[in-house]
Protein backbone atom coordinates (compact mmCIF):
# COMPACT_ATOMS: atom_id res chain seq x y z
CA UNK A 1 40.28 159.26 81.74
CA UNK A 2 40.22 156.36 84.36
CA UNK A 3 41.60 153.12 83.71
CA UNK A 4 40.66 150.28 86.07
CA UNK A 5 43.91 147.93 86.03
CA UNK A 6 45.78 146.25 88.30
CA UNK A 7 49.01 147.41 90.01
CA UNK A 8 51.63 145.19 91.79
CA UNK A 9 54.35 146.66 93.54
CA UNK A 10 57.30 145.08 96.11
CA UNK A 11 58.33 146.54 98.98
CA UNK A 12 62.52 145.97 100.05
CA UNK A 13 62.04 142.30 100.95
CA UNK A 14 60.58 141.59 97.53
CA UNK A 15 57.12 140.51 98.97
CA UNK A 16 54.02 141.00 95.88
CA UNK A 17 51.08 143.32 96.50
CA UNK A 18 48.26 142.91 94.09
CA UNK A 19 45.94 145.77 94.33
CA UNK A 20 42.98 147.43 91.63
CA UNK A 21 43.61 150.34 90.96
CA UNK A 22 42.18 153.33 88.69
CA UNK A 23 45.05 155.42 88.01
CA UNK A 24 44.29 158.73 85.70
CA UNK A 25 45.30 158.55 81.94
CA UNK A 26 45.61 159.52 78.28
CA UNK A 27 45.64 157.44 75.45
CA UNK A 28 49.53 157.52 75.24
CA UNK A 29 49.96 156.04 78.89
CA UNK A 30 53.44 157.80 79.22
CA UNK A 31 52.60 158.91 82.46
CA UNK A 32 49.54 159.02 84.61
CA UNK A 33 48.09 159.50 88.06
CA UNK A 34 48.16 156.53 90.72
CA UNK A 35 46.02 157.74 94.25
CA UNK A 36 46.03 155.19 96.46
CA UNK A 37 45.03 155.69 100.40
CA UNK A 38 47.83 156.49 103.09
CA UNK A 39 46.87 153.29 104.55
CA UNK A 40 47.77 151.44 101.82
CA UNK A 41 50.26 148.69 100.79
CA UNK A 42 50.45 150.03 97.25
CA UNK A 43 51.34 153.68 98.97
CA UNK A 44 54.12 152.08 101.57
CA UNK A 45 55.38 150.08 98.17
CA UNK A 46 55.91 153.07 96.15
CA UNK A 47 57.02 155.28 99.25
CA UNK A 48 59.73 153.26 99.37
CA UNK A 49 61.13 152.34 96.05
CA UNK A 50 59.19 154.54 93.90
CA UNK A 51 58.22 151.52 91.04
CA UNK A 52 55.68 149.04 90.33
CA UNK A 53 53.70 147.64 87.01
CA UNK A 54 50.05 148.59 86.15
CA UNK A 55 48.03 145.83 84.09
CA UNK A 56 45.42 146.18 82.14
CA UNK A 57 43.33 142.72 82.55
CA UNK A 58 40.16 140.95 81.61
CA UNK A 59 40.63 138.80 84.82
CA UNK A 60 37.83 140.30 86.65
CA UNK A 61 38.18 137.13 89.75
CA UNK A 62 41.56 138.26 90.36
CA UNK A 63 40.71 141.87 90.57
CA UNK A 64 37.99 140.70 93.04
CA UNK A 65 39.55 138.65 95.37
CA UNK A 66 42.63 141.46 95.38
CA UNK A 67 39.99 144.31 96.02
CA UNK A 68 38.65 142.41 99.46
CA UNK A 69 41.73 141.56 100.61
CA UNK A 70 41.61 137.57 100.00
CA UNK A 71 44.88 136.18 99.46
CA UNK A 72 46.02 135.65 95.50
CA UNK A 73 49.23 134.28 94.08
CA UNK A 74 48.71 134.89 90.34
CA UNK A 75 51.89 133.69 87.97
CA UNK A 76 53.94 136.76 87.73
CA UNK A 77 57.80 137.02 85.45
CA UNK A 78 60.45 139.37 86.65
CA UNK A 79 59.80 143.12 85.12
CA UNK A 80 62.06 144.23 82.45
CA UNK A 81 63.50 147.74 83.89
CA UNK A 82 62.23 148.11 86.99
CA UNK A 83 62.01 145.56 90.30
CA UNK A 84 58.80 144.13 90.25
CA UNK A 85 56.51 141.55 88.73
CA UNK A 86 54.47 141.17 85.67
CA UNK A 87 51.17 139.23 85.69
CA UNK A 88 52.02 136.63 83.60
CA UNK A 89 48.16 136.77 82.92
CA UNK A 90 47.65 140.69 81.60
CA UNK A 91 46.56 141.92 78.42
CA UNK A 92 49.18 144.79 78.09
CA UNK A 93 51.61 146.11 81.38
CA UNK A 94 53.30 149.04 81.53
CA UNK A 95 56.59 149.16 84.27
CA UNK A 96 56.61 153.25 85.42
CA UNK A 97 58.94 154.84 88.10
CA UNK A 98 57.58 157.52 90.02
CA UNK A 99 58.31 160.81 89.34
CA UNK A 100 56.90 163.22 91.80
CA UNK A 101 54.64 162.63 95.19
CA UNK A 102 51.90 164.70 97.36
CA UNK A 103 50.48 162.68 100.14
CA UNK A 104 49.39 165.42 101.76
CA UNK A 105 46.10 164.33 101.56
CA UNK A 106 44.20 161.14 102.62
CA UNK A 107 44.93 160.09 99.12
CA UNK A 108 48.31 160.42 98.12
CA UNK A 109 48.64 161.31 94.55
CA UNK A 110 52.13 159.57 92.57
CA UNK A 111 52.90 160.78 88.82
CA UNK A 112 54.21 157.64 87.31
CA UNK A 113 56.30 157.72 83.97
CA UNK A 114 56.55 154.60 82.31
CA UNK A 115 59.50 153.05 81.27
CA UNK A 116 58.97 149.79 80.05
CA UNK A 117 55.60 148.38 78.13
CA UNK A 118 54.53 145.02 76.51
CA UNK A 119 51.60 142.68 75.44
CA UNK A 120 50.84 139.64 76.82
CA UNK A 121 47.48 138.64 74.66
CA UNK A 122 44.46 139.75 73.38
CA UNK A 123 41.58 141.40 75.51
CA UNK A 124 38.88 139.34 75.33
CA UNK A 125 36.33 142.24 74.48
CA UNK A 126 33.47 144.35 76.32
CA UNK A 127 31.03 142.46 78.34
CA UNK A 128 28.26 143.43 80.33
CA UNK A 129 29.00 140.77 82.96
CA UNK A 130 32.94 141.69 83.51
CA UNK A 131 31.72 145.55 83.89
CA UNK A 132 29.65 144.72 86.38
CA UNK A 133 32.36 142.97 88.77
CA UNK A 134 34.41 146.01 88.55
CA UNK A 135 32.05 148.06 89.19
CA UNK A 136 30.97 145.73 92.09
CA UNK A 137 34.53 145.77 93.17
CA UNK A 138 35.00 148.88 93.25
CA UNK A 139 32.07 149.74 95.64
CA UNK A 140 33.31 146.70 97.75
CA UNK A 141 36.57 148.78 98.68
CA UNK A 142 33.95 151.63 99.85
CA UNK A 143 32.39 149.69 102.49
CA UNK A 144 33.10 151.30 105.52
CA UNK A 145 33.09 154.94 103.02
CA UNK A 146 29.72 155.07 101.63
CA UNK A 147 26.06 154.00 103.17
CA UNK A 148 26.08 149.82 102.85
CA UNK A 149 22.43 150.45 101.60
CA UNK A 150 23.72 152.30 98.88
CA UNK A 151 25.63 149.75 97.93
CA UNK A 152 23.32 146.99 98.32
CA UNK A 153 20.72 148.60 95.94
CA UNK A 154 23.54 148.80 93.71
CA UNK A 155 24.59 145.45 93.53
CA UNK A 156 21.10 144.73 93.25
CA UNK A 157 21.15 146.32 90.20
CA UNK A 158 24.72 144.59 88.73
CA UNK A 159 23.67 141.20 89.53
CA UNK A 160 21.10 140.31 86.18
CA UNK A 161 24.04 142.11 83.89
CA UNK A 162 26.24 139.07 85.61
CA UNK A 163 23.78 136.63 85.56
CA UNK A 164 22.99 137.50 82.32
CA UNK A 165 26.47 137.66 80.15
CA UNK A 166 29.05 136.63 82.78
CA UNK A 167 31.00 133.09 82.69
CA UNK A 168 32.43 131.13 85.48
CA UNK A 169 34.86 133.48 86.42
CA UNK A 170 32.21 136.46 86.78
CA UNK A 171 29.96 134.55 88.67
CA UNK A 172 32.32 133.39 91.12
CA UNK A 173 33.92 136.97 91.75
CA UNK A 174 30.26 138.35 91.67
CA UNK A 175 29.42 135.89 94.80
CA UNK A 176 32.72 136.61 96.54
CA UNK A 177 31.89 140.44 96.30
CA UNK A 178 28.64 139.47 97.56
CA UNK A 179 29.43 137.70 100.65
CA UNK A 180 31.67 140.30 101.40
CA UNK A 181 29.34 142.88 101.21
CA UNK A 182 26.49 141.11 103.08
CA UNK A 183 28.88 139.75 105.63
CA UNK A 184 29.67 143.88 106.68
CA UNK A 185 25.69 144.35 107.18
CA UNK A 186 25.67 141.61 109.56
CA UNK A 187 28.76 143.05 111.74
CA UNK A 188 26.73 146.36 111.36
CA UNK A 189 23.54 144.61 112.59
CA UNK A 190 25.49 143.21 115.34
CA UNK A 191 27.32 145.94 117.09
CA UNK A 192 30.23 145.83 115.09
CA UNK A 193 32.42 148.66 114.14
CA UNK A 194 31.77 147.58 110.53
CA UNK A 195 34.36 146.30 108.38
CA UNK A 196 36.99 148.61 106.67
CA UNK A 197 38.12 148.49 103.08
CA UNK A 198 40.52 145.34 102.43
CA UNK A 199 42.33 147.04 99.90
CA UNK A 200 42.25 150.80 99.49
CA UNK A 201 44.00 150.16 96.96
């Protein structure tokens, strides 16, 4: 199973990375699968000290401004075991060390063993609107992967579920995935090489 969260990881200077993420696994979350891009921060991060925190979260802006790249400074608290942050704003987080590593592949693949887990406050519940920002989100990062058409009919599609059942927060992260979107048609249109994935997770 897929889990959309949130991962933050350091590199040696202590700077954050915020970066969505869909890491693979079970309903015991003991260990899973974390496959971010070669090009990635979260990939340098664990390359070179092997921990970070995945979050599961409701916060569907943050998620949204982290998968295009925008800048974000959520509240974060030092993590119990490992070094790294907790989003002070998560549902549940779960601190893992990494346990084995093939990045042999575009897409590096990291089994991650947790080691530390907690609860931060409810989950608000299942909503139409917050599904659809992830799911916009995630097809934001594949700009530059898959046709921008494709994606354009999709978000087509998305935006009445937001419209419909999102709040402030939705609607805002819906219209920053939006612009973003539209803004790599019009680099297309013009010449452009197109605009690349912000995150990649």
């Amino acid at each position: 199973m897929i889990l959309e969260g949130i991962v933050t990881t350091l590199n040696r200077t202590g700077r954050l990375n915020v970066a969505p993420m869909g890491p693979v696994v079970d309903t015991e979350m003991r260990r899973f699968l974390l496959r971010p891009f070669r090009t990635s921060t979260t990939y340098a991060n664990l390359k070179e000290t092997g921990v970070g925190v995945l979050h599961v979260t409701d916060d569907v802006l943050l998620l949204a401004r982290a998968a295009i790249g925008q800048p974000v400074s959520p509240a974060t608290r030092p993590a119990k075991v490992v070094e790294g942050k907790i989003l002070e704003d998560a549902c549940r987080y779960f601190e893992f060390r990494v346990v084995e590593t093939d990045d042999r592949s575009e897409r590096a693949t990291f089994v991650a063993e947790t080691v530390a887990e907690g609860r931060l406050r409810d989950f608000f519940g299942l909503n139409r609107g917050k599904h659809a920002v992830v799911e916009a989100a995630i097809l934001a990062t594949r700009v530059g992967i898959l046709p921008i058409q494709d994606i354009l009919e999709d978000y087509r599609r998305l935006a009445p579920l937001v419209e419909k059942t999102g709040g402030d927060a939705e609607h805002e992260a819906f219209r920053l995935l939006t612009r973003y979107v539209e803004n790599a048609v019009q680099v297309g249109e013009s010449g452009g090489s197109g605009i690349e994935s912000k995150s990649r997770e």
